[in-house]
C-alpha atoms as a PDB file:
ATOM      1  CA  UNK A   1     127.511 101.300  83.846  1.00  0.00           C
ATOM      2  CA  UNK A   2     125.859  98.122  85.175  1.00  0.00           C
ATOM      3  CA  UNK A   3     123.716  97.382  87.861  1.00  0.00           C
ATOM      4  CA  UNK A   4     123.685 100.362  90.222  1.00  0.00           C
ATOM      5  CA  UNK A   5     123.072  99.282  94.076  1.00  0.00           C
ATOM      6  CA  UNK A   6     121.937 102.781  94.672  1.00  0.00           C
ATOM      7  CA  UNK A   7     119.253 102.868  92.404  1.00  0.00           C
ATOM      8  CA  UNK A   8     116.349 103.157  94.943  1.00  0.00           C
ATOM      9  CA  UNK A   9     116.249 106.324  96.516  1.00  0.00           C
ATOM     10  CA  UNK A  10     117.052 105.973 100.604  1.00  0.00           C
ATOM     11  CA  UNK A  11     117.866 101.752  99.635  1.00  0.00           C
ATOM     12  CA  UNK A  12     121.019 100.190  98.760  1.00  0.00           C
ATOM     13  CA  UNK A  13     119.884  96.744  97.021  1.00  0.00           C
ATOM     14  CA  UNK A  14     122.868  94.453  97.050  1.00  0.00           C
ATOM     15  CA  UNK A  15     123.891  92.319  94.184  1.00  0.00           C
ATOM     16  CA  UNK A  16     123.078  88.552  95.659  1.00  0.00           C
ATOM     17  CA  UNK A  17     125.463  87.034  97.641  1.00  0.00           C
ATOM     18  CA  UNK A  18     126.781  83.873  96.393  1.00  0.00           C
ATOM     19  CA  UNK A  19     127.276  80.569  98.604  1.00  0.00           C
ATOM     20  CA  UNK A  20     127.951  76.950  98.265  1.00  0.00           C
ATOM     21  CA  UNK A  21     127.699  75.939  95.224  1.00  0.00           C
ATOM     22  CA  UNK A  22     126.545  78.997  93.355  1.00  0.00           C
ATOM     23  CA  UNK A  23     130.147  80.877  94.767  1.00  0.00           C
ATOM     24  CA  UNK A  24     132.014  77.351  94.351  1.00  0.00           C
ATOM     25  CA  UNK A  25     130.658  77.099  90.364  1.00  0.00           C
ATOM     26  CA  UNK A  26     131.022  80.854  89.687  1.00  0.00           C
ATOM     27  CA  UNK A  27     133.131  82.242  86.909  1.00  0.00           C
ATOM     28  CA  UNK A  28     135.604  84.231  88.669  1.00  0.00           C
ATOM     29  CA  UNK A  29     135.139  83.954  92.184  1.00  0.00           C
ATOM     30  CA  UNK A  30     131.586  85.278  91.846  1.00  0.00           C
ATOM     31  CA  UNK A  31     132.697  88.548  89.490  1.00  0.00           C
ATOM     32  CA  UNK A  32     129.879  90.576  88.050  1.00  0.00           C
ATOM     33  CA  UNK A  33     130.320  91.568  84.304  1.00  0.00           C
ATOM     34  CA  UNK A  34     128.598  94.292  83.759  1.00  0.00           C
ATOM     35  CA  UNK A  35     126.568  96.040  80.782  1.00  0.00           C
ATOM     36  CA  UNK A  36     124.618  98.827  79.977  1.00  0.00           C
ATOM     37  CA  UNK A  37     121.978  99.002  82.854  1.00  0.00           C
ATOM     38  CA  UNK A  38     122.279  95.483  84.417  1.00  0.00           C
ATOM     39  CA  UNK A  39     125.131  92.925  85.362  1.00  0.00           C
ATOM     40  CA  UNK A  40     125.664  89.225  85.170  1.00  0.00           C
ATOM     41  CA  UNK A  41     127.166  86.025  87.345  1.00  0.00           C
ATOM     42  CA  UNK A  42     128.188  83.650  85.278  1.00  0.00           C
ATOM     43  CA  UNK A  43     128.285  79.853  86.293  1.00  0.00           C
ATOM     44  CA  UNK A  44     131.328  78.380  84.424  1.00  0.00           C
ATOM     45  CA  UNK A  45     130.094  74.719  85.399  1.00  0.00           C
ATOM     46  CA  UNK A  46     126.878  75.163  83.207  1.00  0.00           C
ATOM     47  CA  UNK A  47     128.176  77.866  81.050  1.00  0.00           C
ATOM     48  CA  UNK A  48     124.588  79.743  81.611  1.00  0.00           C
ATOM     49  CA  UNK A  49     124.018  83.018  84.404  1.00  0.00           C
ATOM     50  CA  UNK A  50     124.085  82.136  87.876  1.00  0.00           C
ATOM     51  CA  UNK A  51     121.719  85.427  88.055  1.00  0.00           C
ATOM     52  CA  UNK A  52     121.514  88.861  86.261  1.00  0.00           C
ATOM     53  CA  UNK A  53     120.847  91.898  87.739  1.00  0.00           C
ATOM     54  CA  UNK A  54     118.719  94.751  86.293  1.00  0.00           C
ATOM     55  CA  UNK A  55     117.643  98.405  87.314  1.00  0.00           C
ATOM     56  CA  UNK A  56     114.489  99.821  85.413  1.00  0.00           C
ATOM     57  CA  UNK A  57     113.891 103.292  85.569  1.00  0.00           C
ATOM     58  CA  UNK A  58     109.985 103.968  84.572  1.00  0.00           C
ATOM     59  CA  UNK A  59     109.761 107.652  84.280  1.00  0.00           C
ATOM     60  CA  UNK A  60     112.815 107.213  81.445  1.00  0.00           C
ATOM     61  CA  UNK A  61     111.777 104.298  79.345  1.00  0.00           C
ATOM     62  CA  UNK A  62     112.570 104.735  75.819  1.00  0.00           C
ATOM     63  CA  UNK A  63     110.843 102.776  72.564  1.00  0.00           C
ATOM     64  CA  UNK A  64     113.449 101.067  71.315  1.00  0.00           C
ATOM     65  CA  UNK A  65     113.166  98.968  68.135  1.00  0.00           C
ATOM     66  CA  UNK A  66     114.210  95.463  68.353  1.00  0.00           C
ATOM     67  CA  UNK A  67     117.976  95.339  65.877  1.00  0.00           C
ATOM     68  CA  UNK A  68     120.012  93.740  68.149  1.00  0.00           C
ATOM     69  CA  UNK A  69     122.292  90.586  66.798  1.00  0.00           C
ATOM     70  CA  UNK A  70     123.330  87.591  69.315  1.00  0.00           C
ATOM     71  CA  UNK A  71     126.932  87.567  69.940  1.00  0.00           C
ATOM     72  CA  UNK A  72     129.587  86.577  72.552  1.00  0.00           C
ATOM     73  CA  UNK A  73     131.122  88.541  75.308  1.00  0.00           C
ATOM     74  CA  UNK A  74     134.671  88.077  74.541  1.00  0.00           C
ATOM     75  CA  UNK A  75     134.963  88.718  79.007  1.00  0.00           C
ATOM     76  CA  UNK A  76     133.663  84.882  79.589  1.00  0.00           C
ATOM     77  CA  UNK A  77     135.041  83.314  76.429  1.00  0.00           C
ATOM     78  CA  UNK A  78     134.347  79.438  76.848  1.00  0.00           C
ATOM     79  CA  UNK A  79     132.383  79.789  79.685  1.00  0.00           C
ATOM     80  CA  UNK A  80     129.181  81.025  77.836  1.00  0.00           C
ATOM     81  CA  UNK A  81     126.676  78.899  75.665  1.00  0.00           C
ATOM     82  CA  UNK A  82     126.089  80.027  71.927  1.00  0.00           C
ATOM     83  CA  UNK A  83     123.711  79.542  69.351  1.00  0.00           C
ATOM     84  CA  UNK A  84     124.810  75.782  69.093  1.00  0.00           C
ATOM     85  CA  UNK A  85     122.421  74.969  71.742  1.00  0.00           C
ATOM     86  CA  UNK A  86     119.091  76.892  70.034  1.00  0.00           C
ATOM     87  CA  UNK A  87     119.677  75.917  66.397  1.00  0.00           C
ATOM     88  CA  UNK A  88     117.055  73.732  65.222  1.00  0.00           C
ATOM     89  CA  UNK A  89     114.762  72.892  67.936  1.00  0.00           C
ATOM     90  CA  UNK A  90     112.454  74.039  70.412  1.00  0.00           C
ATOM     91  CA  UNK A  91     114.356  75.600  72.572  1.00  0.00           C
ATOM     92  CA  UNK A  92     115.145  79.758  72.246  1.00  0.00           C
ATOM     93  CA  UNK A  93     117.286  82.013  73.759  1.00  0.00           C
ATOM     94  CA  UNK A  94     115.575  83.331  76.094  1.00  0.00           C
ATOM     95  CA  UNK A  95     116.137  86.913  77.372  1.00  0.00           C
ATOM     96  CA  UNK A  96     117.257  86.887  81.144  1.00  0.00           C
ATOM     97  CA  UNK A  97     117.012  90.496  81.011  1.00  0.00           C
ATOM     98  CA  UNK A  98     114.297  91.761  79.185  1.00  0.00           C
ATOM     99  CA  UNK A  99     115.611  94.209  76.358  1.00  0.00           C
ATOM    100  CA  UNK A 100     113.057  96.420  76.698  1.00  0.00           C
ATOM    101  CA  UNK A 101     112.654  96.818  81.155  1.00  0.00           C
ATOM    102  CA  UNK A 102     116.842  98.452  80.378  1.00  0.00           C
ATOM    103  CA  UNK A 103     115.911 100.825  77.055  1.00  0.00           C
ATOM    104  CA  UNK A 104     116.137 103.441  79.329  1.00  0.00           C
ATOM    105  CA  UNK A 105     117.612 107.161  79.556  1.00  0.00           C
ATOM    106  CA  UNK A 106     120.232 108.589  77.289  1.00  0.00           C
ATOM    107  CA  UNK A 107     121.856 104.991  77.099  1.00  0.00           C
ATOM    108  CA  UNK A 108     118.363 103.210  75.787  1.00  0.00           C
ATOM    109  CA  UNK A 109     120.037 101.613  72.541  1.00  0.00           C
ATOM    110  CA  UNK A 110     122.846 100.568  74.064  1.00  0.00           C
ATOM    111  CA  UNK A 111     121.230  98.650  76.447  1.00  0.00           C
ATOM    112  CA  UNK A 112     118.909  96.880  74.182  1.00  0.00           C
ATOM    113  CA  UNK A 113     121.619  96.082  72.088  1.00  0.00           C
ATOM    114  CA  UNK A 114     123.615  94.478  74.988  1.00  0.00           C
ATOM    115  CA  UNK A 115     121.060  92.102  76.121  1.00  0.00           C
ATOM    116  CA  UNK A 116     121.680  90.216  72.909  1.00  0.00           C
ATOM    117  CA  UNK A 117     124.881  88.784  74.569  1.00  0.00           C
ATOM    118  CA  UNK A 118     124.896  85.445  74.797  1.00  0.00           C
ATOM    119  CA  UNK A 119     125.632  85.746  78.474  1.00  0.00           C
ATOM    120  CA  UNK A 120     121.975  86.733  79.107  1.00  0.00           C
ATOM    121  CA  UNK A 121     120.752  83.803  76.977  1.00  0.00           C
ATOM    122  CA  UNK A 122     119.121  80.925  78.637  1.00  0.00           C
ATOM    123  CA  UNK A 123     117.207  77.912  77.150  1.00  0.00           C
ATOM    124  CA  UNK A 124     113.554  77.733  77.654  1.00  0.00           C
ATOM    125  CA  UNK A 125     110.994  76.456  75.918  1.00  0.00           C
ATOM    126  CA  UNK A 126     109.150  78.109  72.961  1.00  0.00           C
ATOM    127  CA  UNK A 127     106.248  78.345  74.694  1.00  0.00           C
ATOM    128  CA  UNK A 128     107.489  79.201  78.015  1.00  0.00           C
ATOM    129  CA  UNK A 129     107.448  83.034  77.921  1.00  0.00           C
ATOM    130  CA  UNK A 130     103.715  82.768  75.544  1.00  0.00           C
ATOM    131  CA  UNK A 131     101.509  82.953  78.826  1.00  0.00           C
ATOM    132  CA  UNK A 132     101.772  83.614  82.705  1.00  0.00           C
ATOM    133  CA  UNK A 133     106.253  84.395  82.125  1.00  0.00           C
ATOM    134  CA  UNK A 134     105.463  87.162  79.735  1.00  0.00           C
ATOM    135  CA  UNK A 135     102.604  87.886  81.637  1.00  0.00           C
ATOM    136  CA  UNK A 136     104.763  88.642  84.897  1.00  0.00           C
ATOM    137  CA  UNK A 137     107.167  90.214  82.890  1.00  0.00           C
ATOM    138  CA  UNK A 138     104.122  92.785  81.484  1.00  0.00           C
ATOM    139  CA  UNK A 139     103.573  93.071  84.796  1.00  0.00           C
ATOM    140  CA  UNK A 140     106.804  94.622  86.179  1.00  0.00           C
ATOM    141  CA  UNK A 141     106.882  97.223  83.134  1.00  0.00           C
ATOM    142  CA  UNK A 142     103.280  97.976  84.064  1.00  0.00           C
ATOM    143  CA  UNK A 143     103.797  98.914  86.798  1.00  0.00           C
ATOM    144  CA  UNK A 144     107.156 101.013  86.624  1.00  0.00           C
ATOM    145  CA  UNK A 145     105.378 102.945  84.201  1.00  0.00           C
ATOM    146  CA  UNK A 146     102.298 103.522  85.894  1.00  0.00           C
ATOM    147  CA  UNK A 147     103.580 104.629  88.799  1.00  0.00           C
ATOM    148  CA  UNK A 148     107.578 106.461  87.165  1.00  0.00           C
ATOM    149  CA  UNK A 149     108.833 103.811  89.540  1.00  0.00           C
ATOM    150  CA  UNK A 150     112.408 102.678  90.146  1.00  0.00           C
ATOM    151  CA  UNK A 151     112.610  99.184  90.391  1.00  0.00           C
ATOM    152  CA  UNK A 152     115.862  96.206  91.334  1.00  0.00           C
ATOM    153  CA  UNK A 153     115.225  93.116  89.370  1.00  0.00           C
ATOM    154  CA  UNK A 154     117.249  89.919  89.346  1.00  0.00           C
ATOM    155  CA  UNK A 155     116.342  87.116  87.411  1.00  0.00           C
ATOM    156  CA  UNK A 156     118.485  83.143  86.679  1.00  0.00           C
ATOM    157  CA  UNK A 157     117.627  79.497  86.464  1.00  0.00           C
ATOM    158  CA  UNK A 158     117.809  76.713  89.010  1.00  0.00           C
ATOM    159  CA  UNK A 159     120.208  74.359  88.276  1.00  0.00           C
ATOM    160  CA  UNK A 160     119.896  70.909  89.416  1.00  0.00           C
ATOM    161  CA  UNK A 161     122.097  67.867  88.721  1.00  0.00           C
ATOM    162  CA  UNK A 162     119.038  65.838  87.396  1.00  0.00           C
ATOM    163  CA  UNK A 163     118.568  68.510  84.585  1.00  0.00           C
ATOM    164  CA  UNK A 164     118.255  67.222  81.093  1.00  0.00           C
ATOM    165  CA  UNK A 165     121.466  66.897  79.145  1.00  0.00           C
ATOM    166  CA  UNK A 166     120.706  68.199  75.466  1.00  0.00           C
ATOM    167  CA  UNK A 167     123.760  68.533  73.116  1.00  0.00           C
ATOM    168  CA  UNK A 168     126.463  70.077  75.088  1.00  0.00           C
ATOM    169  CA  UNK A 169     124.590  72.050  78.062  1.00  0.00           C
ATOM    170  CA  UNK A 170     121.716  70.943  80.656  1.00  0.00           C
ATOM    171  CA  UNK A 171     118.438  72.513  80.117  1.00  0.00           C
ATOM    172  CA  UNK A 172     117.687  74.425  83.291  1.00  0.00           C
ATOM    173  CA  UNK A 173     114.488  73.057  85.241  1.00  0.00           C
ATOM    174  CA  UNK A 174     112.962  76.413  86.374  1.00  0.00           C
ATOM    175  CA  UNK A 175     113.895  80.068  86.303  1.00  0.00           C
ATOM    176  CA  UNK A 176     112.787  82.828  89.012  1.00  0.00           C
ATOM    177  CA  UNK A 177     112.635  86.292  89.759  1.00  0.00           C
ATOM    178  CA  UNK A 178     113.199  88.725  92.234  1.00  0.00           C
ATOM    179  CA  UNK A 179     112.000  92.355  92.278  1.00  0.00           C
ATOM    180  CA  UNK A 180     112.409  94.559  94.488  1.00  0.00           C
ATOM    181  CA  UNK A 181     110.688  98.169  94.475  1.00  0.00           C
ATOM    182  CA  UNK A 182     108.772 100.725  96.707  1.00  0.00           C
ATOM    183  CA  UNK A 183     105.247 101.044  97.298  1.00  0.00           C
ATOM    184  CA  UNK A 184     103.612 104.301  97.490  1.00  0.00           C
ATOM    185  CA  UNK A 185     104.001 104.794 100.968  1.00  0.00           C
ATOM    186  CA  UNK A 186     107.854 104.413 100.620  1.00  0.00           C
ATOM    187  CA  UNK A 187     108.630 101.044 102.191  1.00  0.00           C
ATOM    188  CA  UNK A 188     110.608  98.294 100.459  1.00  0.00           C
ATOM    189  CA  UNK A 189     108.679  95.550  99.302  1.00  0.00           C
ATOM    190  CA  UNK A 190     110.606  92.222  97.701  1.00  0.00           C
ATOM    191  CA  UNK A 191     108.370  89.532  95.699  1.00  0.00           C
ATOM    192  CA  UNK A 192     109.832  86.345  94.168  1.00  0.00           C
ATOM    193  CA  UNK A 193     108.657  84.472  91.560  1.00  0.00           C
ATOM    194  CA  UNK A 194     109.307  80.685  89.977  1.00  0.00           C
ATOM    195  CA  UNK A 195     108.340  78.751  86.709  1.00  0.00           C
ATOM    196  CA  UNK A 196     109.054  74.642  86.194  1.00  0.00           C
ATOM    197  CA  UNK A 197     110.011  73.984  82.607  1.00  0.00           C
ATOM    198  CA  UNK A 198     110.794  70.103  83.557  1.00  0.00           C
ATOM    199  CA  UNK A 199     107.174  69.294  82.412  1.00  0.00           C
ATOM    200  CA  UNK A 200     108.304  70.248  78.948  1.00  0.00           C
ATOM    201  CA  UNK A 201     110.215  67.236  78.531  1.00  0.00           C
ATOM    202  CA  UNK A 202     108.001  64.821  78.354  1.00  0.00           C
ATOM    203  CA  UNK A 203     106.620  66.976  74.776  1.00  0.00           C
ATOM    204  CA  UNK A 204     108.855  69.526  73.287  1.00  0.00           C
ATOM    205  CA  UNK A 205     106.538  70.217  70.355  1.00  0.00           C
ATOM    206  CA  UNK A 206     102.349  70.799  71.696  1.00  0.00           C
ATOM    207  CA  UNK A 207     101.685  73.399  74.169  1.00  0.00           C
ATOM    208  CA  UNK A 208      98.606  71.156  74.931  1.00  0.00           C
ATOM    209  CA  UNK A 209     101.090  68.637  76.386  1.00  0.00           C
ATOM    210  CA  UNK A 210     102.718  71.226  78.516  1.00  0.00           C
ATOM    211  CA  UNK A 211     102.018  71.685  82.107  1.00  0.00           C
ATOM    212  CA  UNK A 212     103.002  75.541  82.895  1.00  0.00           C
ATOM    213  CA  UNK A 213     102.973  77.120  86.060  1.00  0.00           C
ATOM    214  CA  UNK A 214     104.219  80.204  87.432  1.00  0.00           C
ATOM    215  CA  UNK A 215     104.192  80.618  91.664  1.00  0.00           C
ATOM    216  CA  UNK A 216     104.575  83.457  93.699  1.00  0.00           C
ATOM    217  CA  UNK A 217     106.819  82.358  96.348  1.00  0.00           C
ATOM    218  CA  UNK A 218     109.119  83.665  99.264  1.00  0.00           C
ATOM    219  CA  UNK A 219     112.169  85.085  98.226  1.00  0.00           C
ATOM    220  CA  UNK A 220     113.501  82.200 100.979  1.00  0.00           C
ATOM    221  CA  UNK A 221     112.257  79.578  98.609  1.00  0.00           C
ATOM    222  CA  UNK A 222     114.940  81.298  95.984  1.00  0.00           C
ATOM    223  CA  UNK A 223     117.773  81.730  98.559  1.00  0.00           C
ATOM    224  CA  UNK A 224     117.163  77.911  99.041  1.00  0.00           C
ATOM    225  CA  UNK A 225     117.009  77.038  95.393  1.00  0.00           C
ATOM    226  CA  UNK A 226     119.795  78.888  94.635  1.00  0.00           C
ATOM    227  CA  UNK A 227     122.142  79.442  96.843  1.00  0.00           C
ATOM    228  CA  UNK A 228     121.888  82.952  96.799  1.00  0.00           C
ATOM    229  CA  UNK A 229     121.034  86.038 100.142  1.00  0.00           C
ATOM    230  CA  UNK A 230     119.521  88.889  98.980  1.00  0.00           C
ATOM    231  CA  UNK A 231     120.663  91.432 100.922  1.00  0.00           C
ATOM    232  CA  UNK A 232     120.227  95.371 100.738  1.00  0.00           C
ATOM    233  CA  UNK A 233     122.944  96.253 103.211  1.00  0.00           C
ATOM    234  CA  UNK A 234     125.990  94.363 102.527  1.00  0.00           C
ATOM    235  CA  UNK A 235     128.564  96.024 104.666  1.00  0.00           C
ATOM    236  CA  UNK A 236     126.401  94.897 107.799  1.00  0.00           C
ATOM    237  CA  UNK A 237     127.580  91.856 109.723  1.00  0.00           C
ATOM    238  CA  UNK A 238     124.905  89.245 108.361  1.00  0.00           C
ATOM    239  CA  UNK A 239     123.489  86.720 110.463  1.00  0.00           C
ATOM    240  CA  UNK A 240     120.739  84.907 110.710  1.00  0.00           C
ATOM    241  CA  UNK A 241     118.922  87.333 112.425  1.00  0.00           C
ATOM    242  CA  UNK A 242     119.971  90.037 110.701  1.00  0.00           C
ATOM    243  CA  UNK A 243     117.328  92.205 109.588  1.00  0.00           C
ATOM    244  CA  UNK A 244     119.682  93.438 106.296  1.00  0.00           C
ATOM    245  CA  UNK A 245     118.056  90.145 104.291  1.00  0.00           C
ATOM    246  CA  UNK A 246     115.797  91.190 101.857  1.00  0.00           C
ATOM    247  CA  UNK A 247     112.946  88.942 102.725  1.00  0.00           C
ATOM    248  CA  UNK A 248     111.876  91.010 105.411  1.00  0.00           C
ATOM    249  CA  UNK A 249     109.712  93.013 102.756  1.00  0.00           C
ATOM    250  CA  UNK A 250     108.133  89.919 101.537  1.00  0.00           C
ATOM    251  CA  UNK A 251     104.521  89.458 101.823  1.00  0.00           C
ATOM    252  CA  UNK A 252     104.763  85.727 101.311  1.00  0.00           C
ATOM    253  CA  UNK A 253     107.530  85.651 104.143  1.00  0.00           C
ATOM    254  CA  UNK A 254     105.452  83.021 105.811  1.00  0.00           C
ATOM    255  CA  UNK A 255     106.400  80.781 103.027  1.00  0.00           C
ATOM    256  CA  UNK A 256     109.755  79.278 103.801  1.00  0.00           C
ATOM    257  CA  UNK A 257     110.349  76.276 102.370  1.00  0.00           C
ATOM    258  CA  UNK A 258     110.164  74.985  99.000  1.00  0.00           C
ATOM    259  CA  UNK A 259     108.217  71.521  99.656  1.00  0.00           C
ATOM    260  CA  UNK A 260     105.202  74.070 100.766  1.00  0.00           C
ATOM    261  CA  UNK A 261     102.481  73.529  97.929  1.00  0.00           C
ATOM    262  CA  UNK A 262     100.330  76.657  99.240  1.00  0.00           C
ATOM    263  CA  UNK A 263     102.091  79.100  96.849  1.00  0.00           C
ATOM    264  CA  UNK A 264      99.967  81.587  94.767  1.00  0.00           C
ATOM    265  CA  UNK A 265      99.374  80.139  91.141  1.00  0.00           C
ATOM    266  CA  UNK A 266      99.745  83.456  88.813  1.00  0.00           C
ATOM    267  CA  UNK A 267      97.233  83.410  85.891  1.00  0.00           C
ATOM    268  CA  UNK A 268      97.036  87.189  85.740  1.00  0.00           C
ATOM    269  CA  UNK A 269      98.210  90.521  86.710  1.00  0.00           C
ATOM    270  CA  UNK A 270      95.909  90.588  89.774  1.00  0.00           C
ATOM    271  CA  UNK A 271      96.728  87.145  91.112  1.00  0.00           C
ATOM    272  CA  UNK A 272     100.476  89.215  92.350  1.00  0.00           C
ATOM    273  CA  UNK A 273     100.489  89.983  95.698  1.00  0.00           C
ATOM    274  CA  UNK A 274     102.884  92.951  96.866  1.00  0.00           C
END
């Protein structure tokens, strides 16, 4: 089973709607392929995930040691980029979905073995997911653990036209994040996150040369980027008053637009606000 919607007990979390672009550059009209845990969007234009979608279950996580092989998903045939774009260079395949946030339940291998599809392999930078990625990343198993917490995650790159052409692909400039879970008094609560990569280009060999950053932004910052609504009640009529958009449970809601340079720098677990 993929992604599962009603994952969050008392919440129904929506996979993203897709708009514009994203739905106009979408494999299949948009169609979710789906794997053991989590789900993808491809984006036949780029050949890379529009998003993927994820459900981690921390009172079931399972240690799960890391055998899995990359390989294509038959499904999306051309429309997926293989290991001709990571061979020999800086650039890795980086997990969209982390292999171990899915090694969960009964189904734990499985699910660490599926992430090694090529559809939930995007270029970024060897050092990219070293520092404040990984760190954010740490974070969200953290805290599903700590807490046996069900969590929504959706993760992709931003696409731009002025992306870097390298071999056959473009190089994506950022990625983000979404994650949705509960906090302990039982309300939703929705945090977004983004990381540049462009800086990467101008060095793609010293991590001295590299200028990381990973924000904390509003999930409307990602809906603009992307051309994506994250929505947790789909079958609503959705408007822009609706109060069915996700972003209503974001504490950075204040935050709308993407030229705003106030957004939270993330060094550490503590800098996340939730």
């Amino acid at each position: 089973m993929g992604y599962n919607e009603k994952f969050i007990e008392a919440f129904k979390i929506h996979l993203p709607r897709l708009k514009d672009n994203a739905l106009q550059d979408s494999l299949s009209k948009g169609k979710a392929f789906d794997y053991t845990h989590f789900s993808i969007v491809m984006n036949r234009v780029r050949k890379l995930a529009i998003y993927t979608a994820h459900n981690i279950d921390g009172d079931n996580l399972v240690s799960v040691p890391r055998t899995g092989k990359w390989r294509h998903d038959e499904r999306v045939g051309e429309y997926q980029t293989g290991n001709e774009a990571y061979s020999r260079n800086p650039w890795d395949r980086g997990h969209l979905v982390r292999r171990t946030a899915v090694a969960w339940g009964e189904d734990a291998h499985k699910a660490s073995s599926d992430t090694f599809h090529y559809t939930n392999a995007a270029p970024q930078h060897e050092n990219f997911n070293q520092d404040e990625w990984l760190e954010l990343e740490n974070w969200v198993l953290d805290k599903a653990k700590q807490s046996q917490r069900r969590m929504c995650v959706f993760t992709g790159p931003i696409f731009s036209d002025r992306d870097q052409e390298y071999r056959a692909i473009q190089i994506p400039s950022a990625f983000w994040k979404v994650i949705v879970l509960t906090k302990p008094s039982g309300e939703l609560s929705t945090v977004a996150f983004l990381m540049k990569q462009d800086e990467l280009w101008q060095d793609k060999k010293g991590k001295d040369f590299l200028d990381l950053t990973l924000y904390q932004v509003a999930v409307g910052v990602i809906e603009e980027l992307t051309d994506l609504d994250f929505i947790f009640d789909q079958d609503a009529e959705i408007t822009a008053q609706s109060e069915n958009y996700l972003r209503q449970f974001d504490p950075l809601a204040a935050f709308v637009k993407s030229e705003d340079k106030s957004w939270p720098v993330i060094k550490t677990a503590n800098d996340i606000v939730v």
